[in-house]
PDB file of N, CA and C in Angstrom:
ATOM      1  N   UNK A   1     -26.758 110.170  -0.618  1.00  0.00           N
ATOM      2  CA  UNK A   1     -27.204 109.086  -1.483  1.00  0.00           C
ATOM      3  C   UNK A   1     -27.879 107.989  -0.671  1.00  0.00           C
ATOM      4  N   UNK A   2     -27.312 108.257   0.384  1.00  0.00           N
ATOM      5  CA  UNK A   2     -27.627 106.783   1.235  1.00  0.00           C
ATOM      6  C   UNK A   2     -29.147 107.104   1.742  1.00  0.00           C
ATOM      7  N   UNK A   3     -29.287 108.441   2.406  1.00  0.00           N
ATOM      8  CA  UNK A   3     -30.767 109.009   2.832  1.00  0.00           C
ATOM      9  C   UNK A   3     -31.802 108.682   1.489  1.00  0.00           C
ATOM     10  N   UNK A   4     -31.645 108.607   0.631  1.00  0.00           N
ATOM     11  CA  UNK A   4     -32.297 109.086  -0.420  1.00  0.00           C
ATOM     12  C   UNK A   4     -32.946 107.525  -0.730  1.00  0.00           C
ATOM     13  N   UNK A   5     -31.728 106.520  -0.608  1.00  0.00           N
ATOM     14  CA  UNK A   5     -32.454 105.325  -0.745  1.00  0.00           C
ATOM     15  C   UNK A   5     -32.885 104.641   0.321  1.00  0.00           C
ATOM     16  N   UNK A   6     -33.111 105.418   1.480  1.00  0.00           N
ATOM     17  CA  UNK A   6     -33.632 104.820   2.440  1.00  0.00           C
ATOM     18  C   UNK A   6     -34.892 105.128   2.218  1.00  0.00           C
ATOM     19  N   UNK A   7     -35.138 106.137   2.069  1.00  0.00           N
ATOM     20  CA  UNK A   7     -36.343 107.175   1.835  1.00  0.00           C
ATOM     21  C   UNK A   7     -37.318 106.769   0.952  1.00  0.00           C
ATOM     22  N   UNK A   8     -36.545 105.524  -0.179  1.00  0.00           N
ATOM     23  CA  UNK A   8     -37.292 105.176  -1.617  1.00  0.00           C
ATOM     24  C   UNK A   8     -37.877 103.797  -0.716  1.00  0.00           C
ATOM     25  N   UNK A   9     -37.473 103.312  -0.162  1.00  0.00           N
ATOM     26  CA  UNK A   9     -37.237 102.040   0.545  1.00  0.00           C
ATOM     27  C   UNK A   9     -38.694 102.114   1.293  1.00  0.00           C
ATOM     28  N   UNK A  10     -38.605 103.416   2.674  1.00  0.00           N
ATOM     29  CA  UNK A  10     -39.780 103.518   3.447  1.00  0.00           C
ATOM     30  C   UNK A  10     -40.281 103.999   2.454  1.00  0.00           C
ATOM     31  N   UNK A  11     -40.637 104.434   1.592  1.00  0.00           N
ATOM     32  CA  UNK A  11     -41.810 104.566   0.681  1.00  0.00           C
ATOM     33  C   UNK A  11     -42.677 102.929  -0.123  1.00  0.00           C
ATOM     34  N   UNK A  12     -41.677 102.443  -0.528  1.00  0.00           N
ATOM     35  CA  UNK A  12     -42.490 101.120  -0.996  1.00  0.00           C
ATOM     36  C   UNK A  12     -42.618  99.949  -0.054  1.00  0.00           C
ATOM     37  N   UNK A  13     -42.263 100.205   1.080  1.00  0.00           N
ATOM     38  CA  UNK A  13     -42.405  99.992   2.371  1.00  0.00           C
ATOM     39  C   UNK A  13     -43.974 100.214   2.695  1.00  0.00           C
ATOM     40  N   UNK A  14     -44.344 101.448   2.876  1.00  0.00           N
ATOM     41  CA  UNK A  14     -45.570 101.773   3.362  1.00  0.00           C
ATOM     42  C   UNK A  14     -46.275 101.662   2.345  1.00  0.00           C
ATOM     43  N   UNK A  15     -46.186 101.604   0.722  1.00  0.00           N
ATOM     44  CA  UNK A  15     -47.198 100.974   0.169  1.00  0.00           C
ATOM     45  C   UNK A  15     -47.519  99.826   0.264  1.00  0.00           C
ATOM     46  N   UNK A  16     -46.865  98.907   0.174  1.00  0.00           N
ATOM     47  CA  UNK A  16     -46.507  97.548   0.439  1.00  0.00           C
ATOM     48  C   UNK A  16     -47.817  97.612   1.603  1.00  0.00           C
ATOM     49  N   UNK A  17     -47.418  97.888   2.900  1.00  0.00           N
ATOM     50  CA  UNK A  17     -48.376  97.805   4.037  1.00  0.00           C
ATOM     51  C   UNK A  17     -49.767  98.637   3.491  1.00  0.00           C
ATOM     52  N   UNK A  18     -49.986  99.569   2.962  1.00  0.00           N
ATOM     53  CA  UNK A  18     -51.517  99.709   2.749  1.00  0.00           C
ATOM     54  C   UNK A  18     -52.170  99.096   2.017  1.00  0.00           C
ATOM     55  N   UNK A  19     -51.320  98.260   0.910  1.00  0.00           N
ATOM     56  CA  UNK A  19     -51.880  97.492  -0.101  1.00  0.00           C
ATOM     57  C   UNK A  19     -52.509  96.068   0.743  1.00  0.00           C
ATOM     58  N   UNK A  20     -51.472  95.647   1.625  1.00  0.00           N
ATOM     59  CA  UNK A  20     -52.068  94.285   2.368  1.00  0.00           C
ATOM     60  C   UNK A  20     -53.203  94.921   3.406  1.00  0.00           C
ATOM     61  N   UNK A  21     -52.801  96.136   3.981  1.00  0.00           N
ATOM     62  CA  UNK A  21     -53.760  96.563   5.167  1.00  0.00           C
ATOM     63  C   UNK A  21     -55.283  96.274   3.993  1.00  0.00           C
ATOM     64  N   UNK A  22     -55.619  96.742   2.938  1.00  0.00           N
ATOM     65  CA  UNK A  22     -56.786  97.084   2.359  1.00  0.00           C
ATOM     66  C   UNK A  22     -56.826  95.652   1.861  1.00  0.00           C
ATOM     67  N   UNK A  23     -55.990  94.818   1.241  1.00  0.00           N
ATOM     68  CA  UNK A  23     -56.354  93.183   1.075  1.00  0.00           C
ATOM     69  C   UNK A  23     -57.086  92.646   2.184  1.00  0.00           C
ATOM     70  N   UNK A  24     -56.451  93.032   3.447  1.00  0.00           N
ATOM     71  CA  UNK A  24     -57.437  92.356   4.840  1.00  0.00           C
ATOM     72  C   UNK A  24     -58.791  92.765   5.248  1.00  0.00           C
ATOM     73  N   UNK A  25     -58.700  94.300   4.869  1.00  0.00           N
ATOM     74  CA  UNK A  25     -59.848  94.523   4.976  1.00  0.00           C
ATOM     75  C   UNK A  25     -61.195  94.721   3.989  1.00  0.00           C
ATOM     76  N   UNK A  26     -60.849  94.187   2.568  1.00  0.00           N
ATOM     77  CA  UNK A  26     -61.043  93.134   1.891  1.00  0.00           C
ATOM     78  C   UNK A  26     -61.639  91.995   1.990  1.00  0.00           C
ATOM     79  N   UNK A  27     -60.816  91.353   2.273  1.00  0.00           N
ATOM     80  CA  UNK A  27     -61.245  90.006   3.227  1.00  0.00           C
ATOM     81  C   UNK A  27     -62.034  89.962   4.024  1.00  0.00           C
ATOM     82  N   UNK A  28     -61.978  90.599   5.436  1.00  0.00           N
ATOM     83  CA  UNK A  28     -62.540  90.716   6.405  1.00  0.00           C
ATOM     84  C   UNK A  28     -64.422  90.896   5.847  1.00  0.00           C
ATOM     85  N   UNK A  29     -64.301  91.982   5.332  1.00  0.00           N
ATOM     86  CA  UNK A  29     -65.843  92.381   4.829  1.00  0.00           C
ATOM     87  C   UNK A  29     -66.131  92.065   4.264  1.00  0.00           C
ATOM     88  N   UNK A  30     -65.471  90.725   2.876  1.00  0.00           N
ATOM     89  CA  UNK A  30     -66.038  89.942   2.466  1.00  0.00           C
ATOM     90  C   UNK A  30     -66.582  88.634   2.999  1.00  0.00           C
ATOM     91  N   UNK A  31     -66.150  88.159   4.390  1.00  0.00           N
ATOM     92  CA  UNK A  31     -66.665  87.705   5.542  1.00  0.00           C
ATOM     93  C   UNK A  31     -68.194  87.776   6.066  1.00  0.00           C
ATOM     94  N   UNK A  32     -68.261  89.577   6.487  1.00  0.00           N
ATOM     95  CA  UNK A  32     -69.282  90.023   6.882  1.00  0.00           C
ATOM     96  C   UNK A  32     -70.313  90.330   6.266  1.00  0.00           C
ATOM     97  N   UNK A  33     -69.818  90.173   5.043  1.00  0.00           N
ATOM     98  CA  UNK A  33     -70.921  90.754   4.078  1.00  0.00           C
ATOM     99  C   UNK A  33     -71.568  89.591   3.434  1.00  0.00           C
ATOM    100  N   UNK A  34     -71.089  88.499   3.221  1.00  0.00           N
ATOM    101  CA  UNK A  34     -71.518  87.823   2.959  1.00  0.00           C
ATOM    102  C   UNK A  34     -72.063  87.891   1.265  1.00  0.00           C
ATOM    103  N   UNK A  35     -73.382  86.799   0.999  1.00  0.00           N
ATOM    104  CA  UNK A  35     -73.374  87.045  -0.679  1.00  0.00           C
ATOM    105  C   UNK A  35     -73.799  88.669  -0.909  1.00  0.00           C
ATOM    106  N   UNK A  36     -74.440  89.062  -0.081  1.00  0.00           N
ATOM    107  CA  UNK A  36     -74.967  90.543  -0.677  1.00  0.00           C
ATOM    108  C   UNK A  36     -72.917  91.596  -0.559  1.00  0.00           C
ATOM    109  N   UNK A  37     -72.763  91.232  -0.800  1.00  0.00           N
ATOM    110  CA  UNK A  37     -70.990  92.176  -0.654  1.00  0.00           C
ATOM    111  C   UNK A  37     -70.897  92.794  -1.863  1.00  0.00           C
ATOM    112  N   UNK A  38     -70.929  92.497  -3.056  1.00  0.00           N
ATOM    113  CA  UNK A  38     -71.167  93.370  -4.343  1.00  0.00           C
ATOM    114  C   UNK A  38     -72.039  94.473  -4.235  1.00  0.00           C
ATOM    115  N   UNK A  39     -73.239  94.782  -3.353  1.00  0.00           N
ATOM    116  CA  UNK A  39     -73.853  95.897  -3.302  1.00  0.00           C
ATOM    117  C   UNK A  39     -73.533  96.597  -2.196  1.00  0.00           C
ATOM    118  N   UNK A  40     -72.296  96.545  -1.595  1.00  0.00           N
ATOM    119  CA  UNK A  40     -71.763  97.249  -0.418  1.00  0.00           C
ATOM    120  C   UNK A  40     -71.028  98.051  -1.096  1.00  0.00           C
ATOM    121  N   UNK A  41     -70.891  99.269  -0.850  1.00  0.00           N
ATOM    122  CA  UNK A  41     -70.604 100.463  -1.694  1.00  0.00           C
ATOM    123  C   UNK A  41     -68.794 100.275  -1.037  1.00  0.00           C
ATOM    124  N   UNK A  42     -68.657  99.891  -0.009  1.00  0.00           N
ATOM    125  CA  UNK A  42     -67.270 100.091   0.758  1.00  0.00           C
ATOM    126  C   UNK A  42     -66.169  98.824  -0.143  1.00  0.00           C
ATOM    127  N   UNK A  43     -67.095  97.650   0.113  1.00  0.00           N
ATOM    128  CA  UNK A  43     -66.298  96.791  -0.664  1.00  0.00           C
ATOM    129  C   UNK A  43     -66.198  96.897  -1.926  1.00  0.00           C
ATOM    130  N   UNK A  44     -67.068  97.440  -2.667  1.00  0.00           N
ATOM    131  CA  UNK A  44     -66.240  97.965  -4.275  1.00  0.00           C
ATOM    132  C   UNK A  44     -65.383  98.712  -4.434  1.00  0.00           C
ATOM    133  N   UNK A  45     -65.164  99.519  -3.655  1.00  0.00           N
ATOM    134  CA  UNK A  45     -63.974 100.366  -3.105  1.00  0.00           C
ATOM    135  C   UNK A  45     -62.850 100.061  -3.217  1.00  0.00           C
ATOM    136  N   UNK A  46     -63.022  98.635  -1.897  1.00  0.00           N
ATOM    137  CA  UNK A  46     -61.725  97.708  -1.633  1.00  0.00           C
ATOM    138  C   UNK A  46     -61.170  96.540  -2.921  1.00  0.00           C
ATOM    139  N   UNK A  47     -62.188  96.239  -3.766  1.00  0.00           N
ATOM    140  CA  UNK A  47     -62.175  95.989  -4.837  1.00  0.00           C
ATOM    141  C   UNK A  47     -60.987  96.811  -5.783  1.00  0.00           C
ATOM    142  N   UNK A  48     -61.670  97.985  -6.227  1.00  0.00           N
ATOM    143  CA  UNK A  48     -61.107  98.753  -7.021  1.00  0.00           C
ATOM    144  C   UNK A  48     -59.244  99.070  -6.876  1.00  0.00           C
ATOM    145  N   UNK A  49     -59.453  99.155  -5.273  1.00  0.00           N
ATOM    146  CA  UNK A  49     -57.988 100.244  -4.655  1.00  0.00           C
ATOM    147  C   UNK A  49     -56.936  98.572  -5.084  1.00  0.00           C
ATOM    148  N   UNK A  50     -57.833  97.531  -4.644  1.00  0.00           N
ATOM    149  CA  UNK A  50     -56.815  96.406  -4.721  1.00  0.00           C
ATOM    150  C   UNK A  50     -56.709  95.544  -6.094  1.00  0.00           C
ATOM    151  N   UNK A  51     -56.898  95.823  -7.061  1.00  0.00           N
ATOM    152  CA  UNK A  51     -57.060  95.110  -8.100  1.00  0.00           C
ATOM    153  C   UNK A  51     -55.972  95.135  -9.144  1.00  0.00           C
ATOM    154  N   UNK A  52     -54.901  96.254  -8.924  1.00  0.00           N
ATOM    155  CA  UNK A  52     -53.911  96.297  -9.141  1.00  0.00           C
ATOM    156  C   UNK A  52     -52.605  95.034  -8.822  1.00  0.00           C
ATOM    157  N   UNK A  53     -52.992  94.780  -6.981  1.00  0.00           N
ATOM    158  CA  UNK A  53     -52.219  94.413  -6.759  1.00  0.00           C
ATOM    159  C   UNK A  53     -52.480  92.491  -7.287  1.00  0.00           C
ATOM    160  N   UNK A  54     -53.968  92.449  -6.735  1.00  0.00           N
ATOM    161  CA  UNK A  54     -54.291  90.714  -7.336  1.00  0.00           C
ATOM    162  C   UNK A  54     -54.117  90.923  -8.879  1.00  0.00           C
ATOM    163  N   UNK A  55     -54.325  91.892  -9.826  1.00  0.00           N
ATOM    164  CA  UNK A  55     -53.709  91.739 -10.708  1.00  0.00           C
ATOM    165  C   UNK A  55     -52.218  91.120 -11.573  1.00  0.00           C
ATOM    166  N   UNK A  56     -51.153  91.472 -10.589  1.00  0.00           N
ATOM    167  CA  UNK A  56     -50.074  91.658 -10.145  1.00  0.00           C
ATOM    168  C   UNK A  56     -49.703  90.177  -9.684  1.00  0.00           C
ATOM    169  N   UNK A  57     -50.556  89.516  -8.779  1.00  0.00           N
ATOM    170  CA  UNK A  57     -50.636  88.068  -8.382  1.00  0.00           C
ATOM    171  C   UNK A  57     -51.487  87.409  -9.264  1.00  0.00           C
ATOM    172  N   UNK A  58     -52.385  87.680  -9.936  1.00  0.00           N
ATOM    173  CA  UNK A  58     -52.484  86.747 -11.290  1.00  0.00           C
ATOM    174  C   UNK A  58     -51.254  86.237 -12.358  1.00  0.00           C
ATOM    175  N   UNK A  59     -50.893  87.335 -12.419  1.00  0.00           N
ATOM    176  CA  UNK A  59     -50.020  87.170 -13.426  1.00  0.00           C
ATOM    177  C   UNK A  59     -48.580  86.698 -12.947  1.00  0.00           C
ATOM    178  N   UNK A  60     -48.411  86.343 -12.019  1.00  0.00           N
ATOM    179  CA  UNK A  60     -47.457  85.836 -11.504  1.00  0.00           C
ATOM    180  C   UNK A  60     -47.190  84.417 -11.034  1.00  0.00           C
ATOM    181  N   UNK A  61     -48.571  84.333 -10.803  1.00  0.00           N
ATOM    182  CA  UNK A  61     -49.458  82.713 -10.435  1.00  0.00           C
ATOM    183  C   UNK A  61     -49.206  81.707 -11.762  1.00  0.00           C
ATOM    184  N   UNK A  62     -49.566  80.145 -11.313  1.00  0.00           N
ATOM    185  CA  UNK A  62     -49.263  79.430 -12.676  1.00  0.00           C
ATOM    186  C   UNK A  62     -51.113  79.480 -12.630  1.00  0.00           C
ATOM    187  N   UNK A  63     -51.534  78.982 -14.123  1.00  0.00           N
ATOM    188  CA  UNK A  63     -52.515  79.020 -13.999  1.00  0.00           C
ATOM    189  C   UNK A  63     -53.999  77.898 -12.944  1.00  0.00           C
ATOM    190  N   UNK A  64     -52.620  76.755 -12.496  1.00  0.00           N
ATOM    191  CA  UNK A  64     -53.922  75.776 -11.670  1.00  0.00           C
ATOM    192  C   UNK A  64     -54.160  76.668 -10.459  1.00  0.00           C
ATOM    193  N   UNK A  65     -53.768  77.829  -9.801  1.00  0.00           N
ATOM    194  CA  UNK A  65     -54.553  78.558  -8.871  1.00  0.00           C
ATOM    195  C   UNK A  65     -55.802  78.853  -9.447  1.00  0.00           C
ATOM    196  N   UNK A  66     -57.085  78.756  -8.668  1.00  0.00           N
ATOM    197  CA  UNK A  66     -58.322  79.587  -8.842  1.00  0.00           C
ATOM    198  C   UNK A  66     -57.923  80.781  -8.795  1.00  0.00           C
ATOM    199  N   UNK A  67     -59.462  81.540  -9.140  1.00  0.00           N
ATOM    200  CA  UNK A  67     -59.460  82.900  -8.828  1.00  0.00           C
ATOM    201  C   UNK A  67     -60.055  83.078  -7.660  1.00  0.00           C
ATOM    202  N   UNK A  68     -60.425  82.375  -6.706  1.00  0.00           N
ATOM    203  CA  UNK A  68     -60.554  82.688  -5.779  1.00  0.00           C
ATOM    204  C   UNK A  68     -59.685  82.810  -4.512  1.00  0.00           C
ATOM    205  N   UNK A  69     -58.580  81.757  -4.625  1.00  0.00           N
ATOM    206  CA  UNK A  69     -56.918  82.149  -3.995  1.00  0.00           C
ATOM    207  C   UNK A  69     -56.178  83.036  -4.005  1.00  0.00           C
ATOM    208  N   UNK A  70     -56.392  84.219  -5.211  1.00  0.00           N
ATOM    209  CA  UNK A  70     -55.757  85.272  -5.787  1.00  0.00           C
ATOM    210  C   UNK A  70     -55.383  86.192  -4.936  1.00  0.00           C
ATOM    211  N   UNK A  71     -56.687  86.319  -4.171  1.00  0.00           N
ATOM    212  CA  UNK A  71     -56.229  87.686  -3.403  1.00  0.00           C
ATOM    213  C   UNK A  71     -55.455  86.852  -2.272  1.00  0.00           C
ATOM    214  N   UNK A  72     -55.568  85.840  -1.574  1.00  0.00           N
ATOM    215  CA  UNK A  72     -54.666  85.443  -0.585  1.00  0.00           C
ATOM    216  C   UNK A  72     -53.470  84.797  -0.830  1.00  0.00           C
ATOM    217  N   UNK A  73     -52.947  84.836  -2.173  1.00  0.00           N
ATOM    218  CA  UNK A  73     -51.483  84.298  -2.678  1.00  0.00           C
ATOM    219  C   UNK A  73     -50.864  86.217  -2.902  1.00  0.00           C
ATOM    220  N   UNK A  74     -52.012  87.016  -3.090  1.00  0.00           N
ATOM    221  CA  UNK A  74     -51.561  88.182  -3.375  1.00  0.00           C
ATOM    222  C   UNK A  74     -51.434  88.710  -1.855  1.00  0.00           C
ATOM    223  N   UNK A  75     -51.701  88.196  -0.951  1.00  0.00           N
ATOM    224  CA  UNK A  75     -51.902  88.979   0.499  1.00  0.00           C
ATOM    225  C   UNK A  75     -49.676  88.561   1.000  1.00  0.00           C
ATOM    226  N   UNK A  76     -49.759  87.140   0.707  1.00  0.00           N
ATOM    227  CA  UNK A  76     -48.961  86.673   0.995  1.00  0.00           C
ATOM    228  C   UNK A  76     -47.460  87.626   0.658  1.00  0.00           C
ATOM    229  N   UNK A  77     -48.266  87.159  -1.031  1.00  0.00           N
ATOM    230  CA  UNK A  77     -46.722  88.197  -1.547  1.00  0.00           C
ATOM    231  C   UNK A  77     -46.350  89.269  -1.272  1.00  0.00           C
ATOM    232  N   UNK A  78     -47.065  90.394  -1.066  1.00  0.00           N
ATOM    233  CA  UNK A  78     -47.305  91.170  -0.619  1.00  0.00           C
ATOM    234  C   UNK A  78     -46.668  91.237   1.071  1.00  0.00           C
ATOM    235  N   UNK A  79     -47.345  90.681   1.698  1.00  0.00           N
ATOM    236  CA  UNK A  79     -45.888  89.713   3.258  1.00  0.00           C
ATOM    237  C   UNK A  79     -44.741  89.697   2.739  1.00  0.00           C
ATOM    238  N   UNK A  80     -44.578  88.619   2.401  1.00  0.00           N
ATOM    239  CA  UNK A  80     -42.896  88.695   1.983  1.00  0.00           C
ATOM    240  C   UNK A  80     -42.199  90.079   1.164  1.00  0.00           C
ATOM    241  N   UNK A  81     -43.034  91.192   0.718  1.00  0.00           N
ATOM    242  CA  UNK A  81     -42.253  91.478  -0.230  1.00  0.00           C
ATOM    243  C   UNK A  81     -42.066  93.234   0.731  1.00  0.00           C
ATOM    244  N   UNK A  82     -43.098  92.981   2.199  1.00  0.00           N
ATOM    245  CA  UNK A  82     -43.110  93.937   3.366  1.00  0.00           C
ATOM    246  C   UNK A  82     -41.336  93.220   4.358  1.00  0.00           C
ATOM    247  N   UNK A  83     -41.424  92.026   4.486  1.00  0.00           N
ATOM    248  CA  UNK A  83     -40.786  91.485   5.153  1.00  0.00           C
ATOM    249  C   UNK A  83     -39.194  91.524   4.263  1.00  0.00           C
ATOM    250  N   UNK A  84     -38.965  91.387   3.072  1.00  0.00           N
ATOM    251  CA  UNK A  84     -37.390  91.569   2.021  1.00  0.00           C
ATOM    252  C   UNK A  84     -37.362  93.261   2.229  1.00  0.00           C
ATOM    253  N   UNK A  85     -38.323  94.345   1.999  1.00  0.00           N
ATOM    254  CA  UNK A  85     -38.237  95.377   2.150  1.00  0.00           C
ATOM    255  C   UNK A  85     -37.187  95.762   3.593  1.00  0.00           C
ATOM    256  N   UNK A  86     -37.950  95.557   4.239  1.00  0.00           N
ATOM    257  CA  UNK A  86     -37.521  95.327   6.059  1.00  0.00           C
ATOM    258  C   UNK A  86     -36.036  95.264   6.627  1.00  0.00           C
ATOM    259  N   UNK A  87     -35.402  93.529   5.736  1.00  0.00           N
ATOM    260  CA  UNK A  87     -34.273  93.440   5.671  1.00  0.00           C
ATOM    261  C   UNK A  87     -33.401  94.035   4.635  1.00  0.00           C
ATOM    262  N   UNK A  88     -34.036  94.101   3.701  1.00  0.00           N
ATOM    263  CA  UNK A  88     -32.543  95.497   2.924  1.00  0.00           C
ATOM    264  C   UNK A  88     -32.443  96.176   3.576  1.00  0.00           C
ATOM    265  N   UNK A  89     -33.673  97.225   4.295  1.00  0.00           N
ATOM    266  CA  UNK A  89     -33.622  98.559   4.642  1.00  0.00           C
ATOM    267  C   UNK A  89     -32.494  98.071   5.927  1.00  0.00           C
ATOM    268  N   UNK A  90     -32.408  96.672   6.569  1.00  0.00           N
ATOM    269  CA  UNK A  90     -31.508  96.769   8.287  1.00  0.00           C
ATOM    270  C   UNK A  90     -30.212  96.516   7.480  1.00  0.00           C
ATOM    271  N   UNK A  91     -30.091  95.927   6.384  1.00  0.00           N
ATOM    272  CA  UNK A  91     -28.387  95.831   5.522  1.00  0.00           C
ATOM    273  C   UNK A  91     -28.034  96.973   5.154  1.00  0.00           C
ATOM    274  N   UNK A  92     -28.848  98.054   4.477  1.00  0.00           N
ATOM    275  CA  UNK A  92     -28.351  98.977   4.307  1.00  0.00           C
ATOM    276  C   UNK A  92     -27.925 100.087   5.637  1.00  0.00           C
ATOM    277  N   UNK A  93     -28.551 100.242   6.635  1.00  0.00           N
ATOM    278  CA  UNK A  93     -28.342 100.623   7.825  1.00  0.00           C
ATOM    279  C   UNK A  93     -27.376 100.252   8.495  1.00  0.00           C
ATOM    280  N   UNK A  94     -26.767  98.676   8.519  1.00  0.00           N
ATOM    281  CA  UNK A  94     -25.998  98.414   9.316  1.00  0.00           C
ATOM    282  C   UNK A  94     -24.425  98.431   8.198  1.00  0.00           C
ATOM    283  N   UNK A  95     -24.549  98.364   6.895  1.00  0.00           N
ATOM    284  CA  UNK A  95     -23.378  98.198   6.219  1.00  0.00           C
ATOM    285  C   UNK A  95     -23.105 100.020   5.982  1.00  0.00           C
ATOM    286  N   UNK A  96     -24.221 100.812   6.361  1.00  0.00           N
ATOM    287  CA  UNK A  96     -23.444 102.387   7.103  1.00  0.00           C
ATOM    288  C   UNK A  96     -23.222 103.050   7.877  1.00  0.00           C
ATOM    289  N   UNK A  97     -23.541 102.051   8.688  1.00  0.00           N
ATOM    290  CA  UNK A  97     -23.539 102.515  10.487  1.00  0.00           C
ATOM    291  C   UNK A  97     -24.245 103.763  10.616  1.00  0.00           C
ATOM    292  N   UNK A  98     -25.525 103.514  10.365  1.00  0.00           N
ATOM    293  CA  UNK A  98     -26.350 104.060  10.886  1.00  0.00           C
ATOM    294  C   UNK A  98     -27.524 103.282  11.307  1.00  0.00           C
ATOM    295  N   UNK A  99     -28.034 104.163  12.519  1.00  0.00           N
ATOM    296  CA  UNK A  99     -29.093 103.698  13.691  1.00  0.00           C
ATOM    297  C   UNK A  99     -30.777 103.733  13.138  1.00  0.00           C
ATOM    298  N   UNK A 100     -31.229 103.127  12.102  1.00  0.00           N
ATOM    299  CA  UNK A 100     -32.263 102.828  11.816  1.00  0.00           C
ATOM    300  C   UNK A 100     -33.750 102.773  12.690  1.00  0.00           C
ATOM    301  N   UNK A 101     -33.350 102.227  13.621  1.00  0.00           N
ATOM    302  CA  UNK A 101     -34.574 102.012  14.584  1.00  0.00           C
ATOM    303  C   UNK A 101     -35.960 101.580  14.272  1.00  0.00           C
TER     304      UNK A 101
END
């Protein structure tokens, strides 16, 4: 039982991390790209894969955030919610004495 919820754990664990990995890089190329970034075939991409999650941080947001904060209140949460993952997974490890690493 205990494997099983570790297992559920590193799973929304590593989504958690690809969802922010693709928020940054997101970001990043919306940087580089500057105003022409809507006709970058890569960043609609990053658009699409992440829109779930700023979705997710809209609706969680009060409404005086812009929409342009969205994705970086969503990058955040997304942090913390890599970082609470992290520490259950070392409580559950250490309240069964097992070696996590």
């Amino acid at each position: 039982m205990v494997s099983s919820g570790l297992f559920i754990l590193s799973v929304l664990r590593a989504l958690v991390e690809v969802a922010g990995m693709f928020l940054l890089a997101q970001g990043a190329l919306h940087v580089l790209a500057g105003a022409r970034r809507e006709a970058n075939i890569v960043y609609r991409g990053f658009k699409v894969i992440t829109r779930p999650v700023i979705r997710m941080a809209r609706f969680v947001t009060p409404g005086v955030i812009g929409d342009r904060q969205v994705p970086v209140v969503a990058f955040f949460l997304l942090f913390w919610m890599w970082i609470g993952l992290a520490y259950l997974r070392r409580v559950i490890c250490d309240a069964n004495g097992l070696a996590c690493g």
